[in-house]
C-alpha atoms as a PDB file:
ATOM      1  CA  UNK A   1     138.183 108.358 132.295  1.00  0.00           C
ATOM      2  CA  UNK A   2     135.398 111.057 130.680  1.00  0.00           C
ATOM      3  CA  UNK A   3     132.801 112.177 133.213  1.00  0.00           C
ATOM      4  CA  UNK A   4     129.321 111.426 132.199  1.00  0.00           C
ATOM      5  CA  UNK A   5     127.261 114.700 130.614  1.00  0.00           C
ATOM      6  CA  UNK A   6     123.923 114.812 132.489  1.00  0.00           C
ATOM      7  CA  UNK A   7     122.845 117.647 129.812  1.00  0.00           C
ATOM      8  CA  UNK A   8     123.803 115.043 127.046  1.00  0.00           C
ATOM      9  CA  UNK A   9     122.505 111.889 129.093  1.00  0.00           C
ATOM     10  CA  UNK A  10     118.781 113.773 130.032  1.00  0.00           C
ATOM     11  CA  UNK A  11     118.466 114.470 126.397  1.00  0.00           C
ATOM     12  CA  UNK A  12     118.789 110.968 125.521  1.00  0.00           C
ATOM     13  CA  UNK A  13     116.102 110.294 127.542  1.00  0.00           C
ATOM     14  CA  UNK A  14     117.945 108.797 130.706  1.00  0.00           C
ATOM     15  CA  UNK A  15     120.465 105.625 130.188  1.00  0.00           C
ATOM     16  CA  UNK A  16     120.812 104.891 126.404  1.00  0.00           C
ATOM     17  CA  UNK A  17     118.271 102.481 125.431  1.00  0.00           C
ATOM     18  CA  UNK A  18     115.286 104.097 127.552  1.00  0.00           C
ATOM     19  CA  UNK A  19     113.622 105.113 125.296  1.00  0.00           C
ATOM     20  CA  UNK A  20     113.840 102.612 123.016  1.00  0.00           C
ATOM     21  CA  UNK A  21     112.253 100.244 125.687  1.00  0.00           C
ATOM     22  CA  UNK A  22     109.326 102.607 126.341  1.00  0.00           C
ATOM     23  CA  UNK A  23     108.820 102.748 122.584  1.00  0.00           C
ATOM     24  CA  UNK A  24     108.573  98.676 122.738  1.00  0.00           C
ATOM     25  CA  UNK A  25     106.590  98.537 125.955  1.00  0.00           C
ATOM     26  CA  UNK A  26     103.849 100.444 124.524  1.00  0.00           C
ATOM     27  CA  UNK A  27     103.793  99.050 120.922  1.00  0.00           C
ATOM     28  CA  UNK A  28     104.084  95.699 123.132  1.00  0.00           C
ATOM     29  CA  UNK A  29     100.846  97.361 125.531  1.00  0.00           C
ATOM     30  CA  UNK A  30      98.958  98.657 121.908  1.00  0.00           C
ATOM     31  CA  UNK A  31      99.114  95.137 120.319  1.00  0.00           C
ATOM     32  CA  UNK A  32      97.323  93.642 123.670  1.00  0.00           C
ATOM     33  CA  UNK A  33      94.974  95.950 123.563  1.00  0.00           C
ATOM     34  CA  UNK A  34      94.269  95.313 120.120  1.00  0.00           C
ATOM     35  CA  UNK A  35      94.218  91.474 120.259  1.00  0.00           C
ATOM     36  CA  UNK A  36      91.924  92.017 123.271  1.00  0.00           C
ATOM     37  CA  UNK A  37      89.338  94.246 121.729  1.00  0.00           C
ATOM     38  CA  UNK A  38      89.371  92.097 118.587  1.00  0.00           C
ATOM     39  CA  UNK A  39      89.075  88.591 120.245  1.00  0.00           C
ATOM     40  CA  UNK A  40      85.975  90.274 122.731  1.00  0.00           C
ATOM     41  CA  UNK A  41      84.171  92.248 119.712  1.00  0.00           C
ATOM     42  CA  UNK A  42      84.460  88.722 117.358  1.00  0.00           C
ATOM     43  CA  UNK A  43      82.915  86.493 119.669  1.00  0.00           C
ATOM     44  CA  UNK A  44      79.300  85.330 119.819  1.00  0.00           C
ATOM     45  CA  UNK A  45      76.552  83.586 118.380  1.00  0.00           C
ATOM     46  CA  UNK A  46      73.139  84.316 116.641  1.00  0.00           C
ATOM     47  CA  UNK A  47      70.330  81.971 115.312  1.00  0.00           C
ATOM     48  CA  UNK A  48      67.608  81.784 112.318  1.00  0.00           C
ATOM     49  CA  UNK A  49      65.001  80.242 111.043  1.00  0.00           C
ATOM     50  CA  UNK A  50      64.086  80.541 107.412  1.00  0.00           C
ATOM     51  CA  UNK A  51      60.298  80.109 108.681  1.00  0.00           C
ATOM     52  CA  UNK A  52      57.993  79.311 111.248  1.00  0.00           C
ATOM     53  CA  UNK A  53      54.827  77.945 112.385  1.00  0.00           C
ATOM     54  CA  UNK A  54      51.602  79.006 112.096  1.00  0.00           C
ATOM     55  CA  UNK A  55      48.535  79.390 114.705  1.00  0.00           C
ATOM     56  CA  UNK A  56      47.245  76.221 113.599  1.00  0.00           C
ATOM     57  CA  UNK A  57      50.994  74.094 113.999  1.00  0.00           C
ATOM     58  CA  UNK A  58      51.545  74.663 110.239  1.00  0.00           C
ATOM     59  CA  UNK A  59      54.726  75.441 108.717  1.00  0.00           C
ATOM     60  CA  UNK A  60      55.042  79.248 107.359  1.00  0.00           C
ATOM     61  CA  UNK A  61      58.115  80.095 104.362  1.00  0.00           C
ATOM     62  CA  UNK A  62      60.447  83.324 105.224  1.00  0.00           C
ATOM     63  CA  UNK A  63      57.514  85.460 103.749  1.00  0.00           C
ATOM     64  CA  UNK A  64      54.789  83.887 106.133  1.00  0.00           C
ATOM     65  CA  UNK A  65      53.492  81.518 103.389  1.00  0.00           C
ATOM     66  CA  UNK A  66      51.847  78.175 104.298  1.00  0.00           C
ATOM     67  CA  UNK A  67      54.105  75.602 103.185  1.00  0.00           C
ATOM     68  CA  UNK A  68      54.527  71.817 103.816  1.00  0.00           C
ATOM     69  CA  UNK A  69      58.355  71.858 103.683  1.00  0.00           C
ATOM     70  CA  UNK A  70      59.430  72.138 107.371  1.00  0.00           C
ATOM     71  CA  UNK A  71      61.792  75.429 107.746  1.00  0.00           C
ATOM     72  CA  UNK A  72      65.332  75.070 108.326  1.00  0.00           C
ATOM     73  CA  UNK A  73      67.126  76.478 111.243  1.00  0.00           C
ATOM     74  CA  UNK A  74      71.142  77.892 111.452  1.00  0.00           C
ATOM     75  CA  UNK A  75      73.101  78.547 114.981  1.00  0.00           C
ATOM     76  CA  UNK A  76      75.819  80.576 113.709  1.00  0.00           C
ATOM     77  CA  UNK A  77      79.113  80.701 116.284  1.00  0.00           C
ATOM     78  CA  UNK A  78      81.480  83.672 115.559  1.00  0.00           C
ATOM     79  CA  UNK A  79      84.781  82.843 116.878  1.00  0.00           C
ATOM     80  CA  UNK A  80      88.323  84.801 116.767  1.00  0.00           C
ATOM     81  CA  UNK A  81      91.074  83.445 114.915  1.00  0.00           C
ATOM     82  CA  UNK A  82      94.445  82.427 116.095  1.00  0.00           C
ATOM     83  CA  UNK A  83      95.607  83.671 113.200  1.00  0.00           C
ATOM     84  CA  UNK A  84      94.509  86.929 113.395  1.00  0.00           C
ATOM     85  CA  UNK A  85      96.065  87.456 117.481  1.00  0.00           C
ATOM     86  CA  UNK A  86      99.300  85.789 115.890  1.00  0.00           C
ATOM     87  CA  UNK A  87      99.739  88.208 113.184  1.00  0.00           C
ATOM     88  CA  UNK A  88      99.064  90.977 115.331  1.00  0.00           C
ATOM     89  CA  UNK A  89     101.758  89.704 117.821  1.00  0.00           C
ATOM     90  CA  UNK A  90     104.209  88.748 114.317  1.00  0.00           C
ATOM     91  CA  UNK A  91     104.132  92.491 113.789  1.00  0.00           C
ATOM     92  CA  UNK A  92     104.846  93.458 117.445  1.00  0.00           C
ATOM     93  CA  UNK A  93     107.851  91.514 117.907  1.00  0.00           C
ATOM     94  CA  UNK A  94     109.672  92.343 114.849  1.00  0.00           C
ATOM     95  CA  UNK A  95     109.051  95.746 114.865  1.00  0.00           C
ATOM     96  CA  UNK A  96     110.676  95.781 119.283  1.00  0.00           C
ATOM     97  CA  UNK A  97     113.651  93.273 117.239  1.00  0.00           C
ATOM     98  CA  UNK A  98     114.136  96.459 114.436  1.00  0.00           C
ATOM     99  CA  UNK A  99     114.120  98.831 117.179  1.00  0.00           C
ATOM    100  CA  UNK A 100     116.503  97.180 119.394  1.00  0.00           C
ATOM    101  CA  UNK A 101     118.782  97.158 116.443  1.00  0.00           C
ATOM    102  CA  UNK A 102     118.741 100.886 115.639  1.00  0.00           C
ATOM    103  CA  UNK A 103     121.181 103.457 116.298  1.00  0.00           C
ATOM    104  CA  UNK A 104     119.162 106.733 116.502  1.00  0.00           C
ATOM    105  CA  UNK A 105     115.461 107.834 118.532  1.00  0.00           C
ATOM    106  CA  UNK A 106     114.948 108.683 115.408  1.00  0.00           C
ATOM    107  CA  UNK A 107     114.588 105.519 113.715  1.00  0.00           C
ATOM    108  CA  UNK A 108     113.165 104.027 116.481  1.00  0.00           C
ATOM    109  CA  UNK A 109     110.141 106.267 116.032  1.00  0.00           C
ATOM    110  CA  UNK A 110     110.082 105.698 112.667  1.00  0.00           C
ATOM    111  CA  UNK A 111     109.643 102.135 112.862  1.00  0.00           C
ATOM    112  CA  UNK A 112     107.560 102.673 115.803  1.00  0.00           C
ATOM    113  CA  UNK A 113     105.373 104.780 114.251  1.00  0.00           C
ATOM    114  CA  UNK A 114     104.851 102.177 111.207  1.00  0.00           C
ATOM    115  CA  UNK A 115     104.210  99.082 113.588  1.00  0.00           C
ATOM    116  CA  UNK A 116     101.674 101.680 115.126  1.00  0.00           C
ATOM    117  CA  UNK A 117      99.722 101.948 112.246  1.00  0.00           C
ATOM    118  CA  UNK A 118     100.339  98.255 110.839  1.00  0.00           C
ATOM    119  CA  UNK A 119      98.732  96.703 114.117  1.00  0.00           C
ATOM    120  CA  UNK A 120      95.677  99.355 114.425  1.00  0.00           C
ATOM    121  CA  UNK A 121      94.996  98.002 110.226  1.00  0.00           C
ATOM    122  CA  UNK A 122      95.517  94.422 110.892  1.00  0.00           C
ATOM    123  CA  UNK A 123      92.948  94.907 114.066  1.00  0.00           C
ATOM    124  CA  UNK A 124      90.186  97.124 112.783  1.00  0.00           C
ATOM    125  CA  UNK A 125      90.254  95.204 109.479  1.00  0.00           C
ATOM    126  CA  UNK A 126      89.799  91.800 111.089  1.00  0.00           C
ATOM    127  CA  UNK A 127      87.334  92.786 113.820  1.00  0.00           C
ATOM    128  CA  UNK A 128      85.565  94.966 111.132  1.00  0.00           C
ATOM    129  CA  UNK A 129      85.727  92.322 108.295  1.00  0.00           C
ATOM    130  CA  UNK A 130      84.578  89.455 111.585  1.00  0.00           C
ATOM    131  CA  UNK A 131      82.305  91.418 114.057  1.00  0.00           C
ATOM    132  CA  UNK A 132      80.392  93.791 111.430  1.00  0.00           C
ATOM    133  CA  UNK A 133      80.115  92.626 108.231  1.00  0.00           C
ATOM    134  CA  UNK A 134      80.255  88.733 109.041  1.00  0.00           C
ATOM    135  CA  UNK A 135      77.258  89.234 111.094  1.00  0.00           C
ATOM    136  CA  UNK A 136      75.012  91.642 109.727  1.00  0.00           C
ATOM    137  CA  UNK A 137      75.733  89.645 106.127  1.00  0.00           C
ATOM    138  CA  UNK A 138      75.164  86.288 106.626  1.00  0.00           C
ATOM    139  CA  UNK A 139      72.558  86.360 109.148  1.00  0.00           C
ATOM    140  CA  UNK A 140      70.335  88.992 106.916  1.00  0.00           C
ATOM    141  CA  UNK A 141      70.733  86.768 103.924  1.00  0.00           C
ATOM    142  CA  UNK A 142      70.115  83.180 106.229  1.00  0.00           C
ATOM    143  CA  UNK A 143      66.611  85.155 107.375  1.00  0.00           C
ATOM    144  CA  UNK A 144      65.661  87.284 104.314  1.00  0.00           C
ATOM    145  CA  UNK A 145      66.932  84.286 101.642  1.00  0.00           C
ATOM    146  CA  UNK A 146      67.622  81.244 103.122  1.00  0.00           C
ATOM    147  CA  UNK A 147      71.135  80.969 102.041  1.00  0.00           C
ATOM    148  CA  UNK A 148      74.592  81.909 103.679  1.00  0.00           C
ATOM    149  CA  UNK A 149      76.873  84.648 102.321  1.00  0.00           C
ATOM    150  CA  UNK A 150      80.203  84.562 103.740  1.00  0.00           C
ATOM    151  CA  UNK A 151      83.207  86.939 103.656  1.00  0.00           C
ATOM    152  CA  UNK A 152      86.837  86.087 103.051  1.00  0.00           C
ATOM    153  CA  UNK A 153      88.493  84.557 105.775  1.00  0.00           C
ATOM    154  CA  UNK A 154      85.290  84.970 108.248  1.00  0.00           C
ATOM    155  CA  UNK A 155      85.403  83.617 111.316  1.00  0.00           C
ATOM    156  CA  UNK A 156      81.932  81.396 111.485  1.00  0.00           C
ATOM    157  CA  UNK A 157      80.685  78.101 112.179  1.00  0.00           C
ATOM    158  CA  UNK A 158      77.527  76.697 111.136  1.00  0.00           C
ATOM    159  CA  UNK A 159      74.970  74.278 112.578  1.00  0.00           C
ATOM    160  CA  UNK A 160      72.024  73.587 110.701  1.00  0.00           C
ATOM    161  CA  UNK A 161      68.698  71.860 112.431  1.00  0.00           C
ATOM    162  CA  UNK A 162      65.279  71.739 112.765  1.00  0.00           C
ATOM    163  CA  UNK A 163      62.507  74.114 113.906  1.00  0.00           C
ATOM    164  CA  UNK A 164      62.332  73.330 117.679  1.00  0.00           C
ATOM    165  CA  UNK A 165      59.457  71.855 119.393  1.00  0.00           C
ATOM    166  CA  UNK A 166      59.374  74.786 122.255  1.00  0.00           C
ATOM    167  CA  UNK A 167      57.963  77.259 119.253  1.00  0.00           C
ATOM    168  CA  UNK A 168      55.130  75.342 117.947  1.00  0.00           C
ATOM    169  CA  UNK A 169      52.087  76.480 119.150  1.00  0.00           C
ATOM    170  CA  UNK A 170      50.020  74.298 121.428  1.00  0.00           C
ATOM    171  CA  UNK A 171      46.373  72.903 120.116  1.00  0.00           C
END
């Protein structure tokens, strides 16, 4: 029976596999973190009116026009996408299954290092593409123009209604 090299076992990085499970732990740890940050930054809600009232109970237009045509109103709902957290997890767990199924550290970190970079994409594309740009888009073009400009795959629901009653000046 062969005695165990600690030289050769402490550059391994303790019992063979060690590092390989610290490698998946914190790809596992980086790909919460990102679903996290992505499903608190794309949440939330906004609201327009393409108009107004006046000081007499008139209706006003988007420029502050008198008009007869009662404004329109939009409650816009940003919500993450299951799709989003389950492609971030997709790339997670098949990166920890290629790294279990390595031979070298050196792989390991190569595929680690690519899962790295695929989930931090995936996440600041998506919360990007659904926090920032969603947002500042369509609600500038629903108050400026009256009309909705959405993004590929956006994350928004839309409820159109009425000017309320609490903003109509009394007299």
């Amino acid at each position: 029976m062969s005695r165990l090299n600690v030289t050769t076992l402490a550059r391994a990085g303790g019992r063979e596999g060690d590092s390989h499970r610290t490698s998946i732990r914190g790809l596992v740890t980086l790909g919460a973190l990102t679903a996290v940050v992505y499903v608190v930054l794309c949440t939330g809600m906004a609201a327009g009116c393409t108009g107004g009232y006046d000081s007499s109970g008139g209706y006003i237009d988007a420029e502050g026009r008198p008009t007869t045509i009662e404004p329109l109103c939009a409650t816009f709902r940003f919500e993450p996408r299951l799709y989003v957290v389950a492609l971030i997890a997709g790339l997670v767990a098949a990166a920890a299954v290629a790294m279990t199924r390595v031979a070298t550290n050196g792989e390991a970190r190569r595929i680690r290092g690519q899962a790295v970079i695929a989930v931090l994409v995936v996440g600041l594309l998506f919360t990007s593409l659904h926090s920032i740009l969603g947002r500042i888009g369509i609600l500038d073009a629903w108050m400026s123009e009256g009309r909705i400009a959405t993004v590929p795959f956006d994350n928004l629901e839309v409820e159109f209604g009425p000017l309320p009653w609490s903003e109509r000046p009394l007299g």
